[in-house]
C-alpha atoms as a PDB file:
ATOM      1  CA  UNK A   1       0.000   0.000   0.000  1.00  0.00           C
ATOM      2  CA  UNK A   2       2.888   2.581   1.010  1.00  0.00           C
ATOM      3  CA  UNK A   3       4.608   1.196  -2.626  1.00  0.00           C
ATOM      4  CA  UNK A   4       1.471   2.550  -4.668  1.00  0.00           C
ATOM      5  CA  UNK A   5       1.403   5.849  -2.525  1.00  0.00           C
ATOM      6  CA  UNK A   6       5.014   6.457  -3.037  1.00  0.00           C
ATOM      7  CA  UNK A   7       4.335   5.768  -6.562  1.00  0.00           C
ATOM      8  CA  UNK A   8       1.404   7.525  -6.812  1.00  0.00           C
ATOM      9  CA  UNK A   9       3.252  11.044  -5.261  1.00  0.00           C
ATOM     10  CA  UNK A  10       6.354  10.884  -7.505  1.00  0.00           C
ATOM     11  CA  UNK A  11       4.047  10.776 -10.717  1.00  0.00           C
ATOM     12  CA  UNK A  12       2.319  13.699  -9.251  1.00  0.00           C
ATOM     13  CA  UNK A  13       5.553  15.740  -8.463  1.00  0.00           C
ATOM     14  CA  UNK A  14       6.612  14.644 -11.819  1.00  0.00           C
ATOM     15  CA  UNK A  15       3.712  16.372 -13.682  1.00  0.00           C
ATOM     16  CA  UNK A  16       3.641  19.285 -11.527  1.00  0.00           C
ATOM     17  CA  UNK A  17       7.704  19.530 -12.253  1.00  0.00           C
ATOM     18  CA  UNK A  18       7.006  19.685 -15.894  1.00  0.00           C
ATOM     19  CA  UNK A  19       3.885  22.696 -15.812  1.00  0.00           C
ATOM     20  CA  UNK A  20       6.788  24.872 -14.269  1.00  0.00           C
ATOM     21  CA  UNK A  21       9.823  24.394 -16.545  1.00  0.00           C
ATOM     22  CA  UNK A  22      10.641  26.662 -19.003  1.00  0.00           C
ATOM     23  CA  UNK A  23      11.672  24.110 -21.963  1.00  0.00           C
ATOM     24  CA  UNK A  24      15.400  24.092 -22.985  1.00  0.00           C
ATOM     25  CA  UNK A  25      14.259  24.867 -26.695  1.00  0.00           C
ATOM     26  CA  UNK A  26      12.847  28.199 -25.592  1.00  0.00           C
ATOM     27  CA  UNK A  27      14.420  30.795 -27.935  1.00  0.00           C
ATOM     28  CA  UNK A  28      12.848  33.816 -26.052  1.00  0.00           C
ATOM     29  CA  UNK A  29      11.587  34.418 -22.500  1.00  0.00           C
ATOM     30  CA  UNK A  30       9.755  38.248 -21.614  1.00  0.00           C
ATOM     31  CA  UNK A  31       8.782  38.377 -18.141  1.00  0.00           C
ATOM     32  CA  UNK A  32       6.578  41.315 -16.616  1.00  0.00           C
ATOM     33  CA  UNK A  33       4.832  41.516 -13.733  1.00  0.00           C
ATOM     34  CA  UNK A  34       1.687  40.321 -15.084  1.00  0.00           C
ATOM     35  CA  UNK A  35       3.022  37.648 -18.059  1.00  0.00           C
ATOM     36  CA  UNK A  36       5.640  35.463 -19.122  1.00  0.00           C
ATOM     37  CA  UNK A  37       5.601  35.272 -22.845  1.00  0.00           C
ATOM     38  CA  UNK A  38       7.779  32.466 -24.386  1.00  0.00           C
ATOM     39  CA  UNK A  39       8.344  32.052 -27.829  1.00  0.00           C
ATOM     40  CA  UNK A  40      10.091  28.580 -29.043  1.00  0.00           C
ATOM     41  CA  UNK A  41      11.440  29.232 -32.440  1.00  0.00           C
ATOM     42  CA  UNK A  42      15.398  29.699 -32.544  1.00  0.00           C
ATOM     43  CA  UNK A  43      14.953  30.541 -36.306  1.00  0.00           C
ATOM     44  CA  UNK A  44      12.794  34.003 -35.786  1.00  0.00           C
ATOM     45  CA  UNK A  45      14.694  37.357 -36.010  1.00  0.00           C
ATOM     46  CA  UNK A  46      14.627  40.116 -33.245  1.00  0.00           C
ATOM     47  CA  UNK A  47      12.131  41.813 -35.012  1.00  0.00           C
ATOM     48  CA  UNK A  48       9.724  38.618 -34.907  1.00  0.00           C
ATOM     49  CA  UNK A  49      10.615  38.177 -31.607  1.00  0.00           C
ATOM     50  CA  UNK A  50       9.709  41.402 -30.678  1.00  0.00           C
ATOM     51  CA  UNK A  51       6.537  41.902 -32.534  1.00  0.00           C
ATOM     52  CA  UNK A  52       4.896  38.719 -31.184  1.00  0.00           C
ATOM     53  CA  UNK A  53       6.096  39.599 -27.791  1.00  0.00           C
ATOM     54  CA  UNK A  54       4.511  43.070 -28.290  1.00  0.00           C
ATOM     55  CA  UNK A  55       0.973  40.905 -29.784  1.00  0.00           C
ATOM     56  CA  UNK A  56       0.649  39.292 -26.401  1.00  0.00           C
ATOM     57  CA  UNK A  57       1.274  41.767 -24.008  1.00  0.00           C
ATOM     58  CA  UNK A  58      -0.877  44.395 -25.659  1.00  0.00           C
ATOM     59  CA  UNK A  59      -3.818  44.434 -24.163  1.00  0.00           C
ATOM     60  CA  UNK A  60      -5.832  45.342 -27.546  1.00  0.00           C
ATOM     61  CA  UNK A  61      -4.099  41.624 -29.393  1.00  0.00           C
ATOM     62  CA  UNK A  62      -7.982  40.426 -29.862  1.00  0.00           C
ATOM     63  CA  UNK A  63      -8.896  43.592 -32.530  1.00  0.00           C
ATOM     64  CA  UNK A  64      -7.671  41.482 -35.454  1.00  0.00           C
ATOM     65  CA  UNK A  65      -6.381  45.080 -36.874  1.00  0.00           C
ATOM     66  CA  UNK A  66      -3.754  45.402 -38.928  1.00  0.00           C
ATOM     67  CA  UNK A  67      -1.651  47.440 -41.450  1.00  0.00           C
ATOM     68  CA  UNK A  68      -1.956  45.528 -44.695  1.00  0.00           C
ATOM     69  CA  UNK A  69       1.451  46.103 -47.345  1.00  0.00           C
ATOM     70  CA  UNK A  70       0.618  46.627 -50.312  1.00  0.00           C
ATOM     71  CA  UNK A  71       2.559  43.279 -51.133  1.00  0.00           C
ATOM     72  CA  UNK A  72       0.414  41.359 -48.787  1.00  0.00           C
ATOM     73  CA  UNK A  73      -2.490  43.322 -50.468  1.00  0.00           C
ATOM     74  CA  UNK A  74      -1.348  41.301 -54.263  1.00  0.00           C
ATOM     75  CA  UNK A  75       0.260  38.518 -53.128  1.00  0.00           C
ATOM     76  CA  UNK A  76      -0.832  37.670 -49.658  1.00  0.00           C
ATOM     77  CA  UNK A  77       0.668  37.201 -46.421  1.00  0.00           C
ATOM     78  CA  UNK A  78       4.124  35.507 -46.066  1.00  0.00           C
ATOM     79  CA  UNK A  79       3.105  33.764 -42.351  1.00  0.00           C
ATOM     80  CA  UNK A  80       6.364  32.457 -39.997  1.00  0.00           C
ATOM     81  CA  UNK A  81       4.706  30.007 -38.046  1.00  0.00           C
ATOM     82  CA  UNK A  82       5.898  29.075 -34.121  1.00  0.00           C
ATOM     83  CA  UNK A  83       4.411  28.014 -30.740  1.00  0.00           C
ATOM     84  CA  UNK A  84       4.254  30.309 -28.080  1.00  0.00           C
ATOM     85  CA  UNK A  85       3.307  29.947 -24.860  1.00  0.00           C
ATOM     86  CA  UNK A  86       2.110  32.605 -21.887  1.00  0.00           C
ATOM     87  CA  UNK A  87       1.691  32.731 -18.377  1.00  0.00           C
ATOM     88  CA  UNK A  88      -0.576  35.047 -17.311  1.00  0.00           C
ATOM     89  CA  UNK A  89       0.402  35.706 -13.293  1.00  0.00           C
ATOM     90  CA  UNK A  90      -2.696  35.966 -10.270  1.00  0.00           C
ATOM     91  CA  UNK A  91      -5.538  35.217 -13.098  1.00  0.00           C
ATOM     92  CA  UNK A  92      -7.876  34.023 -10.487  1.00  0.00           C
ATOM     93  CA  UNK A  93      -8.218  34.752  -6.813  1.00  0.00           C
ATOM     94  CA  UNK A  94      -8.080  30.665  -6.032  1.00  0.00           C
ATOM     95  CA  UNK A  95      -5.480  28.147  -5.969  1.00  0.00           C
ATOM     96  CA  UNK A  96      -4.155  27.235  -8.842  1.00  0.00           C
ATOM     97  CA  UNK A  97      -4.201  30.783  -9.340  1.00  0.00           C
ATOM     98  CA  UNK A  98      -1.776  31.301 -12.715  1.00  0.00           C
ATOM     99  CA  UNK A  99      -3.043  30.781 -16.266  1.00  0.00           C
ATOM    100  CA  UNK A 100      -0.744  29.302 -18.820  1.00  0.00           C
ATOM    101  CA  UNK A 101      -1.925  29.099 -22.557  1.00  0.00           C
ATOM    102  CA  UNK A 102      -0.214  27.492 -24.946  1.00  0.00           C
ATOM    103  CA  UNK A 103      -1.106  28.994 -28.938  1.00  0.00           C
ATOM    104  CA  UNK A 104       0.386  28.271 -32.852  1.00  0.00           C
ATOM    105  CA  UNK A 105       0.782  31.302 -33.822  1.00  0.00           C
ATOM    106  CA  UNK A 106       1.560  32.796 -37.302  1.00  0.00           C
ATOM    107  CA  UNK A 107       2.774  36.227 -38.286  1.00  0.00           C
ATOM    108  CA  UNK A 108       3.395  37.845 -41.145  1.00  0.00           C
ATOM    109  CA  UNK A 109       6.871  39.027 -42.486  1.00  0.00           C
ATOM    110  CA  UNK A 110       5.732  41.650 -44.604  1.00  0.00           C
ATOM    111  CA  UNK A 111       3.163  43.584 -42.351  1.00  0.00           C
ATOM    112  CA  UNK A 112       1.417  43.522 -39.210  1.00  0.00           C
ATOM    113  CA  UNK A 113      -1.008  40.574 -39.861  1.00  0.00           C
ATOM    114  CA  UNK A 114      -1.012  38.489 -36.622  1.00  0.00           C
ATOM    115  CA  UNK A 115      -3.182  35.195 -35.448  1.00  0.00           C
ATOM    116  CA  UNK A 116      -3.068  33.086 -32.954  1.00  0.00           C
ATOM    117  CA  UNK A 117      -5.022  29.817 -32.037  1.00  0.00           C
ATOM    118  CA  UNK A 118      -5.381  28.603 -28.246  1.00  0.00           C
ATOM    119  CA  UNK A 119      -3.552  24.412 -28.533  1.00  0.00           C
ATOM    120  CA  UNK A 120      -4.256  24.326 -24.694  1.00  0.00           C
ATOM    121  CA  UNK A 121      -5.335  26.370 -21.721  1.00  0.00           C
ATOM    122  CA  UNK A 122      -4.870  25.495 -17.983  1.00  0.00           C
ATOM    123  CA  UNK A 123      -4.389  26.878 -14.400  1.00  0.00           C
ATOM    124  CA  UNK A 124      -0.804  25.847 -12.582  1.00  0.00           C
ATOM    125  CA  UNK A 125       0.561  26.831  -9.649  1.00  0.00           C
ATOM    126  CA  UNK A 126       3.293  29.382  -9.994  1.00  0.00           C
ATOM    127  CA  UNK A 127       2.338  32.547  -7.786  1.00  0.00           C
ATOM    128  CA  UNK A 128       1.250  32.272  -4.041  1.00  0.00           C
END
């Protein structure tokens, strides 16, 4: 009985472990108070970078508005895809308080264009 207990606990410490680690792949970690954005693409440039960063932490990211090239206008958008991943810090007043979303998101090279789709959405503990 103690064997499956003992079991049981390292399983959950294992899974728990894994909801807090910031994977060793991650290209690009901004923390602020509020939200941890963390984009895992190596490959992006510091412009990228910086413009999906700025997507998140916006608080306006759900307008869909954009500045549309001209290029993207006649040809369409040229879309660098990568998974990102926030932490939004003290979402709820009740333990597990932090929400952590994980999203494919796609942005355009060319202009502004930005979407993202929610892959998966869950509290963890991370703040007290």
């Amino acid at each position: 009985m103690k064997t499956k207990r003992f079991i049981s606990l390292l399983l959950t410490l294992a899974l728990f472990m894994g909801a807090f680690a910031i994977p060793a792949s991650a290209s690009h970690v901004h923390e602020t108070d509020e939200i941890v954005v963390v984009i895992e693409n190596d490959e992006l440039s510091d412009e990228m970078k910086e413009k999906i960063i700025a997507y998140y932490t916006d608080d306006n990211h759900d307008d869909d508005t954009a500045t549309y090239g001209l290029t993207c206008t006649l040809l369409g958008h040229k879309l660098e895809h990568t998974s990102t991943y926030t932490i939004t810090h003290k979402a709820r007043s009740t333990a597990p308080r932090c929400l952590k979303k994980t999203y494919d998101h796609a942005a355009c090279t060319r202009c502004d264009y930005q979407e993202s789709t929610v892959r998966t959405s869950q509290y963890i503990y991370c703040c007290s």
